[in-house]
N, C-alpha and C. Protein backbone atom coordinates (compact mmCIF):
# COMPACT_ATOMS: atom_id res chain seq x y z
N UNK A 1 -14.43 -5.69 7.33
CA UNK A 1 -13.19 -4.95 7.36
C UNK A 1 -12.53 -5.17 8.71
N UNK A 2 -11.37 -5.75 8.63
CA UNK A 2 -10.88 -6.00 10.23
C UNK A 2 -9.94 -4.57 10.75
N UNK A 3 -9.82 -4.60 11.80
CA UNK A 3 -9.21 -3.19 12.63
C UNK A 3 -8.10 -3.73 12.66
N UNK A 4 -7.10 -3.06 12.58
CA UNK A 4 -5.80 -2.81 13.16
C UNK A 4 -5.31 -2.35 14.09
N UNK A 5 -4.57 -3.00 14.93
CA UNK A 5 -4.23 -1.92 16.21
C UNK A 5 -2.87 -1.76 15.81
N UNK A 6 -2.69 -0.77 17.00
CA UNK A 6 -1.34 -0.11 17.09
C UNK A 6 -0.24 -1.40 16.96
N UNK A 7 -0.33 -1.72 17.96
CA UNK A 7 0.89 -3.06 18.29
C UNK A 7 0.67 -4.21 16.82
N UNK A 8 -0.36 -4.42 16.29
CA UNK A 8 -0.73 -5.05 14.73
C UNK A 8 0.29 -4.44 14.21
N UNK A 9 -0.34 -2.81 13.63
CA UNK A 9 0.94 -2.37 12.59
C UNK A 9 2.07 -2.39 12.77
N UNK A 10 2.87 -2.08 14.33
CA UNK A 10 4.18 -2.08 14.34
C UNK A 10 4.38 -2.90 14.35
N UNK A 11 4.06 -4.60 14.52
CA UNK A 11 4.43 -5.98 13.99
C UNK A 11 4.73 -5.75 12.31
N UNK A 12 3.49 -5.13 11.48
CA UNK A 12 3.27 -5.23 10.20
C UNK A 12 4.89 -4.54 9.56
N UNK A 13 5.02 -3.73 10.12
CA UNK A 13 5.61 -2.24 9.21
C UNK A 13 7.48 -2.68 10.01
N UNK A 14 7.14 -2.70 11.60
CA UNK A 14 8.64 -2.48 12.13
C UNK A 14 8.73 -1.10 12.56
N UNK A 15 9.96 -1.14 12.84
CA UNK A 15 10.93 0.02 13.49
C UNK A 15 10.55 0.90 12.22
N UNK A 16 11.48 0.33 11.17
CA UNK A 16 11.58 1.59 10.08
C UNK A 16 10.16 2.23 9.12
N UNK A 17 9.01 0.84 9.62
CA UNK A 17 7.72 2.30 9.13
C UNK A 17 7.24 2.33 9.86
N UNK A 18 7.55 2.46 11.51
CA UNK A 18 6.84 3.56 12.09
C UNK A 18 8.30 4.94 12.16
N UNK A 19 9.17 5.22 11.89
CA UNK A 19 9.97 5.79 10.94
C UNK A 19 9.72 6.30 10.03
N UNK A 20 9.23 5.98 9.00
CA UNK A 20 8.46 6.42 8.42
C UNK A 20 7.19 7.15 8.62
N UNK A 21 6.76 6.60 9.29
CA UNK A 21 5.08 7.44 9.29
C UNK A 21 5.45 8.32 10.15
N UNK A 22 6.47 8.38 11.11
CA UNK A 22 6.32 9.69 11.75
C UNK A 22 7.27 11.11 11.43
N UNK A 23 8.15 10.50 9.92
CA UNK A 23 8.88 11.49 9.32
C UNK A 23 7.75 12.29 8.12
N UNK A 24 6.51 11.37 8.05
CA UNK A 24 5.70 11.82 6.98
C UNK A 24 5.00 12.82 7.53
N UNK A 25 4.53 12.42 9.05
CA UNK A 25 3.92 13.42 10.27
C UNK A 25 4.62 14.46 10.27
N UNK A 26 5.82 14.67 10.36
CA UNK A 26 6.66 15.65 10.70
C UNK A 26 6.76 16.88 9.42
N UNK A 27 6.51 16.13 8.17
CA UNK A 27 6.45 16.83 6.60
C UNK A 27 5.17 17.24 6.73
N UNK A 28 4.06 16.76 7.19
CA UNK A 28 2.31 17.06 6.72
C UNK A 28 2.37 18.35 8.01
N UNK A 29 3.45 18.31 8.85
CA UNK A 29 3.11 19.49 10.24
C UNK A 29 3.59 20.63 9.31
N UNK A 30 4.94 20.34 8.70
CA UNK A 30 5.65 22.08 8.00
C UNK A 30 5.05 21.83 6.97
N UNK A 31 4.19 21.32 6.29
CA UNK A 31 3.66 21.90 4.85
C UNK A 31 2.37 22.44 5.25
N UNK A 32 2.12 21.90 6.60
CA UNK A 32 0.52 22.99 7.14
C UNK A 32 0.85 24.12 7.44
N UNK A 33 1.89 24.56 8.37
CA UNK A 33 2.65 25.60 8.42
C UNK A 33 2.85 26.53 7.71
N UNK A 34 3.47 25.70 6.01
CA UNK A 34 4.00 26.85 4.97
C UNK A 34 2.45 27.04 4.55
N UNK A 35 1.76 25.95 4.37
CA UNK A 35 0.56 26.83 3.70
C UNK A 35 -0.54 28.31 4.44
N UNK A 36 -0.37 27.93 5.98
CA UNK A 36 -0.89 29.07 6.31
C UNK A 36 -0.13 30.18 6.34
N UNK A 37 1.42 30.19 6.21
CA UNK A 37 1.86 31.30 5.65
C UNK A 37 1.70 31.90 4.79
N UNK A 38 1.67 30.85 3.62
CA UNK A 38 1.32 31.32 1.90
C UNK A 38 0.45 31.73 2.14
N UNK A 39 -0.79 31.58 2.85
CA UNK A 39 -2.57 32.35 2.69
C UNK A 39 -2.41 33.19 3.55
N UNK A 40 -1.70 33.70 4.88
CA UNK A 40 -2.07 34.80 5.63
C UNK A 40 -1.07 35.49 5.12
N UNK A 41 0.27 35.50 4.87
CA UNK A 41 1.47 36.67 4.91
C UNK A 41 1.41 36.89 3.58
N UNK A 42 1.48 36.77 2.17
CA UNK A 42 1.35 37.41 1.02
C UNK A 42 0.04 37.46 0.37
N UNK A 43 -1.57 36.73 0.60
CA UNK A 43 -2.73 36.91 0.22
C UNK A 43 -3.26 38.07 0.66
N UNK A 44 -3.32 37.89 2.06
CA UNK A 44 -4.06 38.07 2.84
C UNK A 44 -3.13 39.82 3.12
N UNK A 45 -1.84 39.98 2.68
CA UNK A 45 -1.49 41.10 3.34
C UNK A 45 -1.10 42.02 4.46
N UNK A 46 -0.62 40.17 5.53
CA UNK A 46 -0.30 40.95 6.82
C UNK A 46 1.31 40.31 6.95
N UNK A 47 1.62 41.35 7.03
CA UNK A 47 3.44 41.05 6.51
C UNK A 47 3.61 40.86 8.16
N UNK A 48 4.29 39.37 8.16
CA UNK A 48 4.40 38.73 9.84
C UNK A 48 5.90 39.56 10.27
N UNK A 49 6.06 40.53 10.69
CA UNK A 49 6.81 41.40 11.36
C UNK A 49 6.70 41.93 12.76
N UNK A 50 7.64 41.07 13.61
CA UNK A 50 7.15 41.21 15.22
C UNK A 50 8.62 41.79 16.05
N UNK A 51 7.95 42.85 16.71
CA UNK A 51 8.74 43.23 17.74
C UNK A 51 8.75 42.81 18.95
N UNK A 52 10.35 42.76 19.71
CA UNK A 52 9.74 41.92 20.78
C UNK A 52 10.69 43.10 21.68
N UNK A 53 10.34 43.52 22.82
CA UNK A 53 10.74 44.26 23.35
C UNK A 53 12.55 44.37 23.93
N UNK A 54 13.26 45.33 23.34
CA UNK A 54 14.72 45.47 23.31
C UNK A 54 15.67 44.81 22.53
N UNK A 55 14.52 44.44 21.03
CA UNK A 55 14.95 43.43 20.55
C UNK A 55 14.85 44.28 18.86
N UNK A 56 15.73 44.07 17.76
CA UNK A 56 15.03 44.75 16.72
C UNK A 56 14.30 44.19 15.95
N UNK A 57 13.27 44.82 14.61
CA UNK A 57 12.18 44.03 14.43
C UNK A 57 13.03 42.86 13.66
N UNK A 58 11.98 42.03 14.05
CA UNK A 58 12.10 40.50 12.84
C UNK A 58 10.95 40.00 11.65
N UNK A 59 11.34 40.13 10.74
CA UNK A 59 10.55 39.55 9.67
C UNK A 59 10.42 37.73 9.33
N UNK A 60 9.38 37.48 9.94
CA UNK A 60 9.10 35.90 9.62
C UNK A 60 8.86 35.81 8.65
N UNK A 61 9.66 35.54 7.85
CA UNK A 61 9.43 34.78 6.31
C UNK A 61 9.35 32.86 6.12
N UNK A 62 9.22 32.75 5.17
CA UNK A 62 8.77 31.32 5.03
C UNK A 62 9.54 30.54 5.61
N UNK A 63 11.06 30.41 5.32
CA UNK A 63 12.52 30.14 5.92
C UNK A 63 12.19 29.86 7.03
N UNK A 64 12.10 30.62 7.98
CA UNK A 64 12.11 31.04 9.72
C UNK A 64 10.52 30.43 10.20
N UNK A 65 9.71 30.32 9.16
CA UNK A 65 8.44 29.50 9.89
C UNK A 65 8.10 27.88 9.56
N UNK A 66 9.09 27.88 8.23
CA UNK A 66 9.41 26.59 8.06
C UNK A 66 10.38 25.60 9.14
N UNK A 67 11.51 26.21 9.22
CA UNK A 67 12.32 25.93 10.12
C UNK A 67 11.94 25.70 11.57
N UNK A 68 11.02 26.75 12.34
CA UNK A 68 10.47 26.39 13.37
C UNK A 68 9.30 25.22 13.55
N UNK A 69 8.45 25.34 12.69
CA UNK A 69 7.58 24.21 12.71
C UNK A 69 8.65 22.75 12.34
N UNK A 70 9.46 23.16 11.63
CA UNK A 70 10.47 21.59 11.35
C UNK A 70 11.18 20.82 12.53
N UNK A 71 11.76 22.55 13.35
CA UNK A 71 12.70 21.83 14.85
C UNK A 71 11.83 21.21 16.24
N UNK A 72 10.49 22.25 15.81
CA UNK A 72 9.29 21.84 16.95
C UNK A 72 8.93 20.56 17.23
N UNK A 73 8.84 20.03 15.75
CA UNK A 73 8.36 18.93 15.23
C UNK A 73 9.14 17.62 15.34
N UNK A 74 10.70 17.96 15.17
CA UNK A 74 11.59 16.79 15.20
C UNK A 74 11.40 16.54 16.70
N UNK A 75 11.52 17.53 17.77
CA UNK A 75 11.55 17.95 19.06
C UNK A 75 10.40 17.07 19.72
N UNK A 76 9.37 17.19 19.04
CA UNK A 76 7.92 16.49 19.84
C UNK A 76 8.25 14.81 19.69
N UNK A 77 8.66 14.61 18.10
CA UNK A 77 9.01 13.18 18.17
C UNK A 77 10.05 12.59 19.38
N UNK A 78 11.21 13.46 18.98
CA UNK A 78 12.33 12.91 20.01
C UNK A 78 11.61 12.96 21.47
N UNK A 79 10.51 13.84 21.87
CA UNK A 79 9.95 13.57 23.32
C UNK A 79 9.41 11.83 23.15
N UNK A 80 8.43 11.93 22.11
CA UNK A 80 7.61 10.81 22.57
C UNK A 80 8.20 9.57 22.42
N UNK A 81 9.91 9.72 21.32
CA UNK A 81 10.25 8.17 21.42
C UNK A 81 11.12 8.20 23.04
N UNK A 82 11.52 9.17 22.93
CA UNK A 82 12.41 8.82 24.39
C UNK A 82 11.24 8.16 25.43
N UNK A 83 10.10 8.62 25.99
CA UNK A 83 8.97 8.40 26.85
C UNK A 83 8.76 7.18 26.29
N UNK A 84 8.96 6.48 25.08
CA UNK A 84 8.15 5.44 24.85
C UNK A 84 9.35 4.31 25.42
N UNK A 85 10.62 4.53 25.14
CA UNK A 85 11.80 3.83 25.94
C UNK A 85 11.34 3.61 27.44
N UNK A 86 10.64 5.15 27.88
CA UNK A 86 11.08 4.62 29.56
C UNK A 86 9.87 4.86 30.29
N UNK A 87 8.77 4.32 29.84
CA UNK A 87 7.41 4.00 30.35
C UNK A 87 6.48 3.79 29.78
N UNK A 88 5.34 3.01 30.36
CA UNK A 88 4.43 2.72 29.39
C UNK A 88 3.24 3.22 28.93
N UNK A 89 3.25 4.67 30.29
CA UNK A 89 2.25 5.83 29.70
C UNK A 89 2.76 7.10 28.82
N UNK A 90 3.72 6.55 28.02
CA UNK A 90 4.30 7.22 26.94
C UNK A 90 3.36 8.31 26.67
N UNK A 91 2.38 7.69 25.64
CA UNK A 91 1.28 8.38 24.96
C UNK A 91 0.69 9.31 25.68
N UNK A 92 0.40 8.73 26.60
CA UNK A 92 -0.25 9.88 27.84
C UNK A 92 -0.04 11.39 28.10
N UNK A 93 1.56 10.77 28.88
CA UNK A 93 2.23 11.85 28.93
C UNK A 93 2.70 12.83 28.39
N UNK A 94 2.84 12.40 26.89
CA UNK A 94 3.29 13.08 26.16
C UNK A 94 2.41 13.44 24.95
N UNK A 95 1.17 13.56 25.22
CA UNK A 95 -0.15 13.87 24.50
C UNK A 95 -0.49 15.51 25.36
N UNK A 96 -0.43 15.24 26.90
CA UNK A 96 -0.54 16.36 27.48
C UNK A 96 0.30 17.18 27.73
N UNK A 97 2.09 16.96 27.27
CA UNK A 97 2.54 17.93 27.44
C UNK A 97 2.72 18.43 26.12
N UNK A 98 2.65 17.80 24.93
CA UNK A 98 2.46 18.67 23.39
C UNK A 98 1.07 20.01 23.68
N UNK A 99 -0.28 19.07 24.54
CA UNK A 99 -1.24 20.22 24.48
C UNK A 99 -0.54 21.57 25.70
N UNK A 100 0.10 21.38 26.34
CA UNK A 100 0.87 22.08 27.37
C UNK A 100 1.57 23.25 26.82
N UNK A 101 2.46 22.20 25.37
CA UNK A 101 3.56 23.13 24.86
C UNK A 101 2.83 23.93 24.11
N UNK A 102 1.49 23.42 23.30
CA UNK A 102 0.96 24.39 22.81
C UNK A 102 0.14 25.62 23.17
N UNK A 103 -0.21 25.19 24.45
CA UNK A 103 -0.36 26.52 25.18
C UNK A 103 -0.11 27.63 25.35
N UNK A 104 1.72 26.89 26.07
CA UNK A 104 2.42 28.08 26.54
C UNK A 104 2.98 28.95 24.85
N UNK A 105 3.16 27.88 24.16
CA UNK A 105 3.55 28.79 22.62
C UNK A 105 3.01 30.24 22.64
N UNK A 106 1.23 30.15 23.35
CA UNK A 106 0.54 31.21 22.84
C UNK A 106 1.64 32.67 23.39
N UNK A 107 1.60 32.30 24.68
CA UNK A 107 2.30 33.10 25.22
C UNK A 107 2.93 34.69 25.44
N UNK A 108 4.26 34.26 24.42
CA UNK A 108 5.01 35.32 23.44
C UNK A 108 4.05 36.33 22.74
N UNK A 109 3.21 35.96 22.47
CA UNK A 109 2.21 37.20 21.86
C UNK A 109 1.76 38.13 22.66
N UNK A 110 1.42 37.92 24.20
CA UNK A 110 1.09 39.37 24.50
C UNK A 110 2.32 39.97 24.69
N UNK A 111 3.66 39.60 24.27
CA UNK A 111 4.95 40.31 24.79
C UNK A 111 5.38 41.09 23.56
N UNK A 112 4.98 41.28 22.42
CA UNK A 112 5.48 41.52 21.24
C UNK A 112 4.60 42.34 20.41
N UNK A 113 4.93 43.18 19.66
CA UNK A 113 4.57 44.47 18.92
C UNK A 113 4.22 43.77 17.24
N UNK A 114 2.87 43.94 16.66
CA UNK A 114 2.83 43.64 15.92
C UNK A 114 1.16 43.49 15.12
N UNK A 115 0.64 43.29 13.94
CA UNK A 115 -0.69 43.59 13.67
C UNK A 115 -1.24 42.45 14.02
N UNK A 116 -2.41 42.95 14.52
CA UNK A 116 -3.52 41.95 14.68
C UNK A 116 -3.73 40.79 13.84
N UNK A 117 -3.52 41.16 12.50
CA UNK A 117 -3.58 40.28 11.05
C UNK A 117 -2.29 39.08 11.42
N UNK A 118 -0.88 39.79 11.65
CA UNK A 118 0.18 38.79 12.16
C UNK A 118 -0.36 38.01 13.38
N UNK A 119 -0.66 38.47 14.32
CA UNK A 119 -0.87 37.86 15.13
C UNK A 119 -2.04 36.72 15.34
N UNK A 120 -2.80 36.36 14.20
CA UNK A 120 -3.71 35.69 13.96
C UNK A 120 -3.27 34.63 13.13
N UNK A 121 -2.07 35.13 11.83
CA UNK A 121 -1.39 33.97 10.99
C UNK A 121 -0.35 33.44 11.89
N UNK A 122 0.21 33.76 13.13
CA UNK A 122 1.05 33.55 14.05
C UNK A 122 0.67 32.39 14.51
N UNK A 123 -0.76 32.61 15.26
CA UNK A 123 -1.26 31.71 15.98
C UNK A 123 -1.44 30.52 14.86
N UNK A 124 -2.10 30.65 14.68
CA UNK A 124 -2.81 29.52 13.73
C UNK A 124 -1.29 28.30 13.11
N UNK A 125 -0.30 29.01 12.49
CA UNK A 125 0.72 28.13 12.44
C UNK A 125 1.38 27.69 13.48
N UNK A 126 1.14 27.65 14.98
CA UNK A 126 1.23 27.09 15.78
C UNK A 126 0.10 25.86 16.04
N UNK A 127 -1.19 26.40 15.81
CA UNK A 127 -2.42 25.06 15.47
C UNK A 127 -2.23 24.29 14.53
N UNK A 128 -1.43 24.93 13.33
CA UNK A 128 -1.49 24.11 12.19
C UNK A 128 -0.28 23.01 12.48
N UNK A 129 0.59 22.94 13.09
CA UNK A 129 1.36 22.00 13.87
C UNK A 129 1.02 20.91 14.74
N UNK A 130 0.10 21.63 15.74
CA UNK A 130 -0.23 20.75 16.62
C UNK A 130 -1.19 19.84 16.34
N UNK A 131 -2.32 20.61 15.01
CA UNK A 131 -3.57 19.87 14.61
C UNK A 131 -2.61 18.59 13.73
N UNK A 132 -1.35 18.67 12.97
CA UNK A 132 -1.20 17.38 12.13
C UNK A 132 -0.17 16.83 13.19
N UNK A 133 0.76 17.09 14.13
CA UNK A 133 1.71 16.75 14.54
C UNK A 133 1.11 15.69 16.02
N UNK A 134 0.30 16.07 16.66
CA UNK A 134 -0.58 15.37 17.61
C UNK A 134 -1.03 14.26 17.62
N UNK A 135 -1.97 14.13 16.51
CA UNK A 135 -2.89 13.10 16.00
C UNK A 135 -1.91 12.04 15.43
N UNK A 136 -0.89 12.51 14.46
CA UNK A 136 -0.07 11.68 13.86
C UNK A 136 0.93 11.55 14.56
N UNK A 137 1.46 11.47 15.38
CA UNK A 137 2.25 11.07 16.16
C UNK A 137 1.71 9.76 17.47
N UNK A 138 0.44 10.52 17.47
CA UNK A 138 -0.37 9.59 18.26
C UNK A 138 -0.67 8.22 17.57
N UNK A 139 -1.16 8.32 16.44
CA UNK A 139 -1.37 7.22 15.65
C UNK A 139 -0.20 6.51 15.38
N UNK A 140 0.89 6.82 15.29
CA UNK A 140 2.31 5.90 15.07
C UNK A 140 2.87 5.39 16.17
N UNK A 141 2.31 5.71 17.14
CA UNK A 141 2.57 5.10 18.83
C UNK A 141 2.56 3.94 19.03
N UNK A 142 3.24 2.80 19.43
CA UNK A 142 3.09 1.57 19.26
C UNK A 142 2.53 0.76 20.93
């Protein structure tokens, strides 16, 4: 079985499928997303409703967690193609500041009013982003 490298496939595929593979990355990040919504906010019974101080409450529904994992996601790409334009530790750099951004994501949670149960399906659709959006983005890196 012979290996493929990076610079192989983007000979193989081009511009438009690594285009592809990283719009498929970007779909496999919000369908991880919606699914840990579907299992923590209507199974599971913790209605994602967060207060944030001087602010009134907000109800995260599917809409609003879809949408964020979607803009996060377009957002991480547009980092790593721009970095890949203007250096050649693209990957690098922009491997450690996705784990960076996912850090600071955590953040906002000790600032905000809300159940333990939310705050656990909260987190996790922030992992569930970074776990498909990381790897696959990494892998389409040329």
């Amino acid at each position: 079985m012979a290996v493929v490298t990076n610079a192989e496939q983007t000979r193989r595929t081009g511009r438009f499928g690594r285009a592809r593979d990283r719009m498929l990355v970007v779909a496999g990040a919000v369908l991880a997303t919606v699914l840990v919504w579907v299992i923590g906010e209507p199974l599971l019974g913790h209605d994602l409703v967060v207060v944030s101080p001087g602010q009134p409450a907000m109800d995260l529904g599917l809409a609003e967690i879809a949408f964020v994992a979607l803009a996060s996601s377009l957002l991480g790409w547009a980092a790593l193609a721009i970095l890949e334009r203007v250096t050649t530790r693209a990957l690098t750099i922009w491997t450690i500041a996705a784990l960076v951004v996912l850090a600071v994501s955590f953040l906002p949670f000790a600032g905000v009013e809300t159940s333990g149960g939310s705050k656990v399906v909260l987190a996790l659709t922030h992992i569930a982003v970074a776990a498909v959006l990381i790897p696959g983005l990494r892998r389409s890196a040329g």
